[in-house]
N, C-alpha and C. Protein backbone atom coordinates (compact mmCIF):
# COMPACT_ATOMS: atom_id res chain seq x y z
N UNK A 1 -19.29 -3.51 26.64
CA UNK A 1 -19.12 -3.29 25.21
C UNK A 1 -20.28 -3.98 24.49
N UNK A 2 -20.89 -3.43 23.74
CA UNK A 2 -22.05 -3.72 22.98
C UNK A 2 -21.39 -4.99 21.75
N UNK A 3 -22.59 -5.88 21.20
CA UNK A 3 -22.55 -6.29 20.44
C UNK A 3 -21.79 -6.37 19.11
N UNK A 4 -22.01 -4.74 18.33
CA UNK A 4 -21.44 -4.07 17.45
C UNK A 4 -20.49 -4.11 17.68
N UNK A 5 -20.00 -3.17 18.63
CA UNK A 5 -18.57 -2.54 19.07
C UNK A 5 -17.69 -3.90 19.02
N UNK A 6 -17.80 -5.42 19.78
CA UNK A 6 -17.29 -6.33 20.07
C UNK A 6 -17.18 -6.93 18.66
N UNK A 7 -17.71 -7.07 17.89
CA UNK A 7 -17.78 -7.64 16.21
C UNK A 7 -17.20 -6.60 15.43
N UNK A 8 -17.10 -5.37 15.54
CA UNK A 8 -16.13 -4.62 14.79
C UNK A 8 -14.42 -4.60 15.35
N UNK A 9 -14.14 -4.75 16.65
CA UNK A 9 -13.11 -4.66 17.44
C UNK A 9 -12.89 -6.32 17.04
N UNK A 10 -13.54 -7.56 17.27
CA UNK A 10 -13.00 -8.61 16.70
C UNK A 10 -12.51 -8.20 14.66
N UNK A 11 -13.04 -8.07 14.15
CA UNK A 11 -13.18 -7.39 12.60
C UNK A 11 -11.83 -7.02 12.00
N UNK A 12 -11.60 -5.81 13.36
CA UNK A 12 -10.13 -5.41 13.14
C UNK A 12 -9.29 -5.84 13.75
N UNK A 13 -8.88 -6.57 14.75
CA UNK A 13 -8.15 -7.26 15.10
C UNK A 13 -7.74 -8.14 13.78
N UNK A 14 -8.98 -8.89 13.81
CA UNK A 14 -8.18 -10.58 12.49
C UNK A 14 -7.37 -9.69 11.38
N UNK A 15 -8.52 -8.41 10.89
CA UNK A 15 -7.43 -8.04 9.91
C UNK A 15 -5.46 -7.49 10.00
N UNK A 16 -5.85 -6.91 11.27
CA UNK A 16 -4.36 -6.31 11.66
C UNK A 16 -3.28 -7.95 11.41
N UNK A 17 -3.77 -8.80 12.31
CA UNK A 17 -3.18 -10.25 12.28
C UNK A 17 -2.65 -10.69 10.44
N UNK A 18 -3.94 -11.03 10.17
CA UNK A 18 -3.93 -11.00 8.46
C UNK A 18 -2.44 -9.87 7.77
N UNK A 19 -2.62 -8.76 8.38
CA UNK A 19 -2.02 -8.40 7.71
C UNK A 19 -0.09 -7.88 7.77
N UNK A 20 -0.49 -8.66 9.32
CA UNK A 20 1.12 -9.10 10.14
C UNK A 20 1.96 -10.38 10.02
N UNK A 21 0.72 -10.86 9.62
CA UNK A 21 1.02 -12.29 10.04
C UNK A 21 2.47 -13.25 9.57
N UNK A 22 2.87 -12.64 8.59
CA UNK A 22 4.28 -12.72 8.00
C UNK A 22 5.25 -12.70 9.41
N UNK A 23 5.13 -11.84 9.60
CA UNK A 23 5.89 -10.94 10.79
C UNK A 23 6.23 -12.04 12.23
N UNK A 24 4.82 -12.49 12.33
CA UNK A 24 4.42 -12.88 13.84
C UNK A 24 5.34 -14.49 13.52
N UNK A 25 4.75 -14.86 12.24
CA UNK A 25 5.42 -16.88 11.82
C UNK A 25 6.99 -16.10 11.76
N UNK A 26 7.76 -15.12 11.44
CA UNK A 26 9.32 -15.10 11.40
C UNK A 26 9.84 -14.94 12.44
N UNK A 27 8.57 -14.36 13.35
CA UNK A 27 9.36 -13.85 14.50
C UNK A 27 9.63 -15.47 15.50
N UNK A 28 8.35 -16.36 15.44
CA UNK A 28 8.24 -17.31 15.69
C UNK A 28 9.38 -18.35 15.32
N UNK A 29 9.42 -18.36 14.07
CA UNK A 29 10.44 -19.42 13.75
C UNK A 29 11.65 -19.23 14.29
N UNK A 30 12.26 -17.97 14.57
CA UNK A 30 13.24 -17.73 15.31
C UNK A 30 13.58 -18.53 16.87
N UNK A 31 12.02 -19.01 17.41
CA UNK A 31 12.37 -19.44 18.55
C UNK A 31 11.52 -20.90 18.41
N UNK A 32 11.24 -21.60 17.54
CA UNK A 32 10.32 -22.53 17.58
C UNK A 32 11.54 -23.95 18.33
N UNK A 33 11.04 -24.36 18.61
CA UNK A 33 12.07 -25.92 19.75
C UNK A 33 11.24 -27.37 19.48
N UNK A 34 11.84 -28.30 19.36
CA UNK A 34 11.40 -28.97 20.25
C UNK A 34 10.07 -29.56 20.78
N UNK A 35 9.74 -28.46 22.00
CA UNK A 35 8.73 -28.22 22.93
C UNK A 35 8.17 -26.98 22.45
N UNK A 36 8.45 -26.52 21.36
CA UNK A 36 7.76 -25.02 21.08
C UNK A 36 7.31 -25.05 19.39
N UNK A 37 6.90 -26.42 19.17
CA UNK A 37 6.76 -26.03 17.73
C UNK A 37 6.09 -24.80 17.38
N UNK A 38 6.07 -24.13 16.04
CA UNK A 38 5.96 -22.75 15.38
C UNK A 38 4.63 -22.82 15.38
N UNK A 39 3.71 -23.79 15.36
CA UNK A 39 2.39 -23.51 15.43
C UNK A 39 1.31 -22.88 16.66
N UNK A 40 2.29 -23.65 17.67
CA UNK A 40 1.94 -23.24 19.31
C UNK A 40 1.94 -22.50 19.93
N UNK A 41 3.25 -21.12 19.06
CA UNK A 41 4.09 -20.25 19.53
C UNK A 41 3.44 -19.27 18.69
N UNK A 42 2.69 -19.24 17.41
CA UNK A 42 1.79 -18.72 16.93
C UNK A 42 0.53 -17.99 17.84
N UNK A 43 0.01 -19.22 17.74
CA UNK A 43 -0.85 -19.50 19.31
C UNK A 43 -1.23 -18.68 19.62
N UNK A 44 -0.11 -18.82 20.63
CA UNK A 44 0.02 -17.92 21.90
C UNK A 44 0.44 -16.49 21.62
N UNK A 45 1.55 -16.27 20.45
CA UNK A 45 1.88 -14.77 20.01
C UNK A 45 -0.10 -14.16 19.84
N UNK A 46 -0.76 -14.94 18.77
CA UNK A 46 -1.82 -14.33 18.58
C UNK A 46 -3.01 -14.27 19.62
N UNK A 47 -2.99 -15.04 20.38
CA UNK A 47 -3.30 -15.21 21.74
C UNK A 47 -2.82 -13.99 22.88
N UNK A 48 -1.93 -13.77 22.85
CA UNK A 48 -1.71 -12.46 23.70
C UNK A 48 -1.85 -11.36 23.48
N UNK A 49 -1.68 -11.13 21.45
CA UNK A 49 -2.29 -10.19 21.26
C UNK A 49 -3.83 -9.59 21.06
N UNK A 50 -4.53 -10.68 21.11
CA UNK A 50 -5.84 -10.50 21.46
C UNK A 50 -6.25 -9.85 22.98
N UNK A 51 -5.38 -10.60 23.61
CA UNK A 51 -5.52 -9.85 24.91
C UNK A 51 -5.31 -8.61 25.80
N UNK A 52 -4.09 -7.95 25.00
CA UNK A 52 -3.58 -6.97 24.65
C UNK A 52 -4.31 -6.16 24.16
N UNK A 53 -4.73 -6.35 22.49
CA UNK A 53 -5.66 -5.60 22.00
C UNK A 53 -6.40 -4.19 22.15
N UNK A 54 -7.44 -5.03 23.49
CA UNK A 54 -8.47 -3.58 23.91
C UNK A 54 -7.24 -2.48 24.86
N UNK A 55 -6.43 -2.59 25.11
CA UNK A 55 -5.18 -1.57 25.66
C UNK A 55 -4.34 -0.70 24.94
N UNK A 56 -4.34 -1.62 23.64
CA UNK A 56 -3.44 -0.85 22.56
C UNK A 56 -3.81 0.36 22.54
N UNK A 57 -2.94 1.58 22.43
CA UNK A 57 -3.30 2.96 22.74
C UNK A 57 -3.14 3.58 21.29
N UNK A 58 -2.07 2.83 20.39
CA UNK A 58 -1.89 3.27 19.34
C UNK A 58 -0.92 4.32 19.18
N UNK A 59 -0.13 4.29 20.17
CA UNK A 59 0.91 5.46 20.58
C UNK A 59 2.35 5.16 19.83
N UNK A 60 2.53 3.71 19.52
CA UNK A 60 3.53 3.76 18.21
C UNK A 60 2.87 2.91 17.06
N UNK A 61 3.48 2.71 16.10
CA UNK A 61 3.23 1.50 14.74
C UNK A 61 2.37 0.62 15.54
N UNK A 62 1.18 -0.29 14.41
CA UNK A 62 1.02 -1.59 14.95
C UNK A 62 1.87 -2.49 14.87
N UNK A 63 2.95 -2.30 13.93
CA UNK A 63 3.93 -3.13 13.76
C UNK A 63 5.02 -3.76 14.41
N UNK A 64 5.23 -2.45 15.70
CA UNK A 64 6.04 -2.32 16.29
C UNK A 64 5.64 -2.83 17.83
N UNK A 65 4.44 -2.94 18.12
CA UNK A 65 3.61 -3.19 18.89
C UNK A 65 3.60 -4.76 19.05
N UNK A 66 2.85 -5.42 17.21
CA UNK A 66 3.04 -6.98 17.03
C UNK A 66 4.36 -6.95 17.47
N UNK A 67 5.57 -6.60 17.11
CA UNK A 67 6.68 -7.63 17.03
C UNK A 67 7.30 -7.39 18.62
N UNK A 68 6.73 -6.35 19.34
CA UNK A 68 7.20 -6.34 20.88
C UNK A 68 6.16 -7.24 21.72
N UNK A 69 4.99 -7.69 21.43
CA UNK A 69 4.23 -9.02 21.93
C UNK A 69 4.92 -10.08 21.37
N UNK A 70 5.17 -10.04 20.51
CA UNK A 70 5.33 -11.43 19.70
C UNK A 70 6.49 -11.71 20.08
N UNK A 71 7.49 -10.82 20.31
CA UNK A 71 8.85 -11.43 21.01
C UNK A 71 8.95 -11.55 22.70
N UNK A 72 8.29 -10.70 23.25
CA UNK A 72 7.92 -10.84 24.86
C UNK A 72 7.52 -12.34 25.18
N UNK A 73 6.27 -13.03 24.16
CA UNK A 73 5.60 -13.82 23.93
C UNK A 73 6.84 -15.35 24.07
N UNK A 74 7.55 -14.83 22.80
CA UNK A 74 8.68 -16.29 22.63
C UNK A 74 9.96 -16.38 23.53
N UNK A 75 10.43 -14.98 24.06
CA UNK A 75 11.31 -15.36 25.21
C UNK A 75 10.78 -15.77 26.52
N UNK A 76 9.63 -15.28 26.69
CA UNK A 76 8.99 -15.89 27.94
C UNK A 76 8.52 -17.31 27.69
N UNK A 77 8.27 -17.93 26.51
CA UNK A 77 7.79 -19.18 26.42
C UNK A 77 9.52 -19.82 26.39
N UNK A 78 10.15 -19.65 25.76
CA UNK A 78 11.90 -20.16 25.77
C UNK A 78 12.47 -19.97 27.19
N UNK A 79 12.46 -19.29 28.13
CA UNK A 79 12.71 -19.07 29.38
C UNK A 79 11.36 -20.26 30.20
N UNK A 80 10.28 -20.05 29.82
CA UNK A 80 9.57 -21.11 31.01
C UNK A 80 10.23 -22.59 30.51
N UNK A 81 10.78 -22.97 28.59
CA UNK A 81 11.16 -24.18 28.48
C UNK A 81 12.55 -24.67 29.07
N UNK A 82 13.33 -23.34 29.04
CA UNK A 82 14.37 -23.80 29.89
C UNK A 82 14.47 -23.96 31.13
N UNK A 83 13.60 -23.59 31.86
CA UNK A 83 13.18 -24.36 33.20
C UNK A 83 12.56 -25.74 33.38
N UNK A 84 12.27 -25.63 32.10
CA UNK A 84 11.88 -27.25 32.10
C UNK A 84 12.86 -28.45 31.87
N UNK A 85 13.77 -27.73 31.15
CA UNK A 85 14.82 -28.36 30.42
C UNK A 85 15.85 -27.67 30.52
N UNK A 86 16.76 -28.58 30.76
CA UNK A 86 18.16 -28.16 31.30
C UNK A 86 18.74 -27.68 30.11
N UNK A 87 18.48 -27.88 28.91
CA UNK A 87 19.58 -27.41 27.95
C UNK A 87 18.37 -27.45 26.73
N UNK A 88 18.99 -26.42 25.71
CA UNK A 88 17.72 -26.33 24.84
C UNK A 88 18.22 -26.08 23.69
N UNK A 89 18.19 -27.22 23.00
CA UNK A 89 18.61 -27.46 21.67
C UNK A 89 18.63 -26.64 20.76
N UNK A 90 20.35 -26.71 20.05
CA UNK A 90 20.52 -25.74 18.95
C UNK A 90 19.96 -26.42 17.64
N UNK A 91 19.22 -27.28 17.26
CA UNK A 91 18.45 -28.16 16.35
C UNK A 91 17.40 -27.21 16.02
N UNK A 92 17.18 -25.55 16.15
CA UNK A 92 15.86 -25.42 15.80
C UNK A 92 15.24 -25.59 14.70
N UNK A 93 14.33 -25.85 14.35
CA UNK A 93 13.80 -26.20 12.91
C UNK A 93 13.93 -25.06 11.91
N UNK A 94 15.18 -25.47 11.27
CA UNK A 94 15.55 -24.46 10.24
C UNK A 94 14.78 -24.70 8.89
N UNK A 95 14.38 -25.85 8.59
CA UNK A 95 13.55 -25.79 7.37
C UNK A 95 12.43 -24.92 7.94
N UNK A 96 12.03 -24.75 8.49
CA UNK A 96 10.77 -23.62 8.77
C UNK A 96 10.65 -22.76 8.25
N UNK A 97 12.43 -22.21 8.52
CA UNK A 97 12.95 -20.25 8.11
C UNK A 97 13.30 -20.44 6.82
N UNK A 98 13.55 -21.56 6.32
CA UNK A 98 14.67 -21.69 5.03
C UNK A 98 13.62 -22.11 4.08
N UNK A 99 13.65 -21.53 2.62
CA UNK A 99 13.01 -21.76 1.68
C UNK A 99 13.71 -23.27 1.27
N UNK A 100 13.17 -24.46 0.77
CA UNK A 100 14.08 -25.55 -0.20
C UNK A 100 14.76 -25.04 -1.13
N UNK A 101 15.76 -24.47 -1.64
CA UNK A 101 16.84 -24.78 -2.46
C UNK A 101 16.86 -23.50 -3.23
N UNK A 102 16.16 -22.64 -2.88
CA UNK A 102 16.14 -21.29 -3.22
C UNK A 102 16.87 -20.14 -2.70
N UNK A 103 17.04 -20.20 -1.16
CA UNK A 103 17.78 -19.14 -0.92
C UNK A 103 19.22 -19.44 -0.55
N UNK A 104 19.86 -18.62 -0.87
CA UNK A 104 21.29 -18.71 -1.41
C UNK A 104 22.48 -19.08 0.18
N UNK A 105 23.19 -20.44 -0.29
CA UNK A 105 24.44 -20.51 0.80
C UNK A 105 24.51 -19.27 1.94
N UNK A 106 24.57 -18.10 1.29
CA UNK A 106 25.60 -17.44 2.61
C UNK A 106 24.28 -16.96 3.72
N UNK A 107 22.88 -16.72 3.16
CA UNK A 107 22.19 -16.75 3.69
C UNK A 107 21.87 -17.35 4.44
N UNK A 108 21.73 -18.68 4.18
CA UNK A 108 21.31 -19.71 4.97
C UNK A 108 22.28 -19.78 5.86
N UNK A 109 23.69 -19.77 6.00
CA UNK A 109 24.58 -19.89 6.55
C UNK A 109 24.21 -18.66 8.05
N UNK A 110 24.48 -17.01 7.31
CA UNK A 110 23.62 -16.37 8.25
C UNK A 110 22.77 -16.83 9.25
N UNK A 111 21.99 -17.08 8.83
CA UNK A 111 20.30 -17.88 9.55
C UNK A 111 21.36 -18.97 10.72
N UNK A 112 21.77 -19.83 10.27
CA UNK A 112 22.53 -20.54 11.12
C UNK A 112 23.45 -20.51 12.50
N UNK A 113 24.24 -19.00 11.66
CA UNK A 113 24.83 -18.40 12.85
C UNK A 113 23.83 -17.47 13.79
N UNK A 114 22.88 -16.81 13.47
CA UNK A 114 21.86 -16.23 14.07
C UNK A 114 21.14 -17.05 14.94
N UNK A 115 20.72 -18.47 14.66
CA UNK A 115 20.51 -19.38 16.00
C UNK A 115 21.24 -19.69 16.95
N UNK A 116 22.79 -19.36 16.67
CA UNK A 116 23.68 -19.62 17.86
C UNK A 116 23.35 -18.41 18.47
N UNK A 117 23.20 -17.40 18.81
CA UNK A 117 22.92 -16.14 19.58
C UNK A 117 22.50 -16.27 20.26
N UNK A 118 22.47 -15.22 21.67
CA UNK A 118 21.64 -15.28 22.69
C UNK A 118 19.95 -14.64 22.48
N UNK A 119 19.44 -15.13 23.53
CA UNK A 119 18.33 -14.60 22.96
C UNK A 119 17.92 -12.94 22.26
N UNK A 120 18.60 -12.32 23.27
CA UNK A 120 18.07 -10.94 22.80
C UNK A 120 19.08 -10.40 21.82
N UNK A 121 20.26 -10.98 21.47
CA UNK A 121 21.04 -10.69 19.83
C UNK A 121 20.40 -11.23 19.08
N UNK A 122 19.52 -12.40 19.35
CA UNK A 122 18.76 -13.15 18.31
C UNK A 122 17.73 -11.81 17.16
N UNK A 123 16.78 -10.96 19.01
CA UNK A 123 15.99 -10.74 18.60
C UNK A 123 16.35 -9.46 18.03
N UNK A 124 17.46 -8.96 18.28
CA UNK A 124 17.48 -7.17 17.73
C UNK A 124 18.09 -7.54 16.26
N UNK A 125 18.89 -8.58 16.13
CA UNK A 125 19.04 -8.76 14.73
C UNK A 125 18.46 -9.28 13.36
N UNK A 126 17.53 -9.94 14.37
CA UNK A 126 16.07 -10.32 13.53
C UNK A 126 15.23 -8.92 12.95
N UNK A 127 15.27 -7.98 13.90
CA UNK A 127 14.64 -6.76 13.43
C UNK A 127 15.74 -5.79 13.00
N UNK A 128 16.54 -5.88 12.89
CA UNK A 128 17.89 -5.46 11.99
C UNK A 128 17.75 -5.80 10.36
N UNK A 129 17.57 -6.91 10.45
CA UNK A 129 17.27 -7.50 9.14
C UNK A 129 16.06 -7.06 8.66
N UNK A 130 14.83 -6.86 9.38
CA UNK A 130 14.26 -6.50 8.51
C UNK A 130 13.40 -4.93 8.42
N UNK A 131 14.64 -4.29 8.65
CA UNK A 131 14.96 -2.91 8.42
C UNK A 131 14.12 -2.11 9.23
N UNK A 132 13.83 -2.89 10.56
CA UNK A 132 13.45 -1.40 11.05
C UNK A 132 14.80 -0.66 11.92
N UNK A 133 14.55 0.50 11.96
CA UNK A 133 15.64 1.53 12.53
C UNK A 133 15.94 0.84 13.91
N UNK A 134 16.97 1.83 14.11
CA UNK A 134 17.67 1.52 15.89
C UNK A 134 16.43 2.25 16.57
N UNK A 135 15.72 3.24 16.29
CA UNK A 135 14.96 4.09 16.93
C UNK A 135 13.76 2.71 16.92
N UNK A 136 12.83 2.26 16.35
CA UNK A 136 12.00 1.24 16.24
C UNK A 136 12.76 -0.12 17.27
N UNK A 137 13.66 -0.40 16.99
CA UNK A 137 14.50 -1.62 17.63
C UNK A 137 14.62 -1.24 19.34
N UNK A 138 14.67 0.42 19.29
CA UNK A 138 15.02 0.48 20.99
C UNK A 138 13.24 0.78 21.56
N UNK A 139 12.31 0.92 20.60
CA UNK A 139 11.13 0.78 20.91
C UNK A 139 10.42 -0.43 21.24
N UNK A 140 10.81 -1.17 20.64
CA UNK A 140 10.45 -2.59 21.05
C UNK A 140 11.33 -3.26 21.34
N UNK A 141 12.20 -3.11 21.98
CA UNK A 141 12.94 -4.15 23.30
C UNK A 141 13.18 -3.25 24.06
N UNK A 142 12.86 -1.90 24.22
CA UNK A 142 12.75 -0.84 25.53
C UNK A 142 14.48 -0.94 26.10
N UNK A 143 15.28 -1.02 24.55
CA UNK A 143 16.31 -0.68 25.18
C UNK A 143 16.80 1.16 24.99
N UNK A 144 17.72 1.86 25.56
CA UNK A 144 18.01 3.30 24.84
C UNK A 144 18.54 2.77 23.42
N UNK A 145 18.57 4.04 22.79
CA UNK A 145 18.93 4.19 20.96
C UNK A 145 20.37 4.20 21.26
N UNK A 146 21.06 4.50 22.11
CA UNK A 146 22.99 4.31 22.23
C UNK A 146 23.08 2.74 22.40
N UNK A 147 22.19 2.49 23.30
CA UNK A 147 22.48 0.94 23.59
C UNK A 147 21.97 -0.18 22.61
N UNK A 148 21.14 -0.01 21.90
CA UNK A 148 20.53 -0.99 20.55
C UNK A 148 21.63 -0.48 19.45
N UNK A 149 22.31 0.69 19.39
CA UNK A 149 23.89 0.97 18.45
C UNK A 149 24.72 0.09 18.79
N UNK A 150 25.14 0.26 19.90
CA UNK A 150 26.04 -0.43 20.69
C UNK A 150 25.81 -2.40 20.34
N UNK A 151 24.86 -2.49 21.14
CA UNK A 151 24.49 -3.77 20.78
C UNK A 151 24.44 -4.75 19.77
N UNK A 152 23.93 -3.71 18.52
CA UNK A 152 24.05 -4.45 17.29
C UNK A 152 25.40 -3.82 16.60
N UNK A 153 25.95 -3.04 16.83
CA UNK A 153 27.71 -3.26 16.37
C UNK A 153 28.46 -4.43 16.86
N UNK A 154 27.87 -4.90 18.21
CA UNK A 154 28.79 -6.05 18.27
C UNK A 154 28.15 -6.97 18.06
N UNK A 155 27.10 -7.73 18.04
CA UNK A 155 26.36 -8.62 17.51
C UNK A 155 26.84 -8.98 16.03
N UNK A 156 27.16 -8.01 15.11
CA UNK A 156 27.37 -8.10 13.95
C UNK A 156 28.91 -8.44 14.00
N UNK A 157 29.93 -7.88 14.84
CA UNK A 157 31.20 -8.16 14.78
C UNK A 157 31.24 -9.55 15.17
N UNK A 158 30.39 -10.22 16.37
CA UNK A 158 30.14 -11.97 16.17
C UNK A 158 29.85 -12.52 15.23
N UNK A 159 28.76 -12.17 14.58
CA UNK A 159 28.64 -12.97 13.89
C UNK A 159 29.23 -13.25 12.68
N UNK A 160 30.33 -12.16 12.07
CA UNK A 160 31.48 -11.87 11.88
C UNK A 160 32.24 -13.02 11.94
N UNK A 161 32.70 -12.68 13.42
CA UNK A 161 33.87 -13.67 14.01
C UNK A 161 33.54 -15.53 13.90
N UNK A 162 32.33 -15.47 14.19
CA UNK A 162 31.64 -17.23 14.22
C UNK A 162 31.57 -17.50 12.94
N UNK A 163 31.60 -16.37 11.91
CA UNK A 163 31.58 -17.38 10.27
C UNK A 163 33.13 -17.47 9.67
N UNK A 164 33.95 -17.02 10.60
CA UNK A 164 35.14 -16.77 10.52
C UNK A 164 35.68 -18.33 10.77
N UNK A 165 35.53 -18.91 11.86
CA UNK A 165 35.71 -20.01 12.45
C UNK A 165 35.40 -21.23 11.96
């Protein structure tokens, strides 16, 4: 790859980032620990997608693309920490996700029960929330469109039941 080509392909990359980057810190904060502060996990989300990058085919959204690295990225880093660690704290740094004193009780409350989840209710309801379709949701966690229905009907009936409690 020539000079050019490598300075325009860096060019668009930062901008795609730039213009995800919302995306990549929420998806992050969702799994930040501990051993995983949100900056590290950044990182490495933007770190893999650089690497990724020259492969991207462009065959769905970039959007959909970021948030299937970016979550591949944080369960594989949360899975190598729980091998490190026997148990992995429900303490995640919620001021991260949480505005100071702005966003409203039941929300925050939400957010709360959404860290008790397993990982992958974590992650389809994270992208539940922020409205992409079941069709997008079974695109990036490569589950079928019956089974990301399925999945997040009951995910939602938990979390339901846990604010119940």
């Amino acid at each position: 790859m020539g000079k050019n080509n490598q300075a325009e392909l860096e060019r668009e990359f930062i901008r795609i980032i730039q213009e995800n980057e919302r995306i990549i810190y929420k998806i992050c904060s969702f799994y930040t620990s501990e051993l995983s502060p949100i900056e590290d996990l950044y990182q490495e989300v933007v770190l893999n997608l650089w690497k990724a990058y020259p492969k991207f085919r462009r065959e769905s959204r970039v959007s959909t693309w970021i948030y299937r690295v970016a979550l591949n990225t944080c369960i594989s880093d949360l899975r190598k920490e729980s091998k490190r660690r026997r148990e992995i704290p429900l303490s995640l740094s919620e001021e991260i996700v949480f505005e100071p004193d702005s966003m409203e009780a039941d929300i925050k409350e939400l957010y709360r029960l959404i860290y008790r989840l397993k990982t992958l209710e974590r992650a389809m309801i994270l992208l539940w929330l922020e409205d992409k379709s079941y069709q997008e949701i079974a695109d990036i966690t490569g589950l079928t469109l019956s089974n990301v229905a399925t999945k997040l009907k009951r995910i939602k009936e938990k979390l339901k039941t846990m604010s119940n409690q």
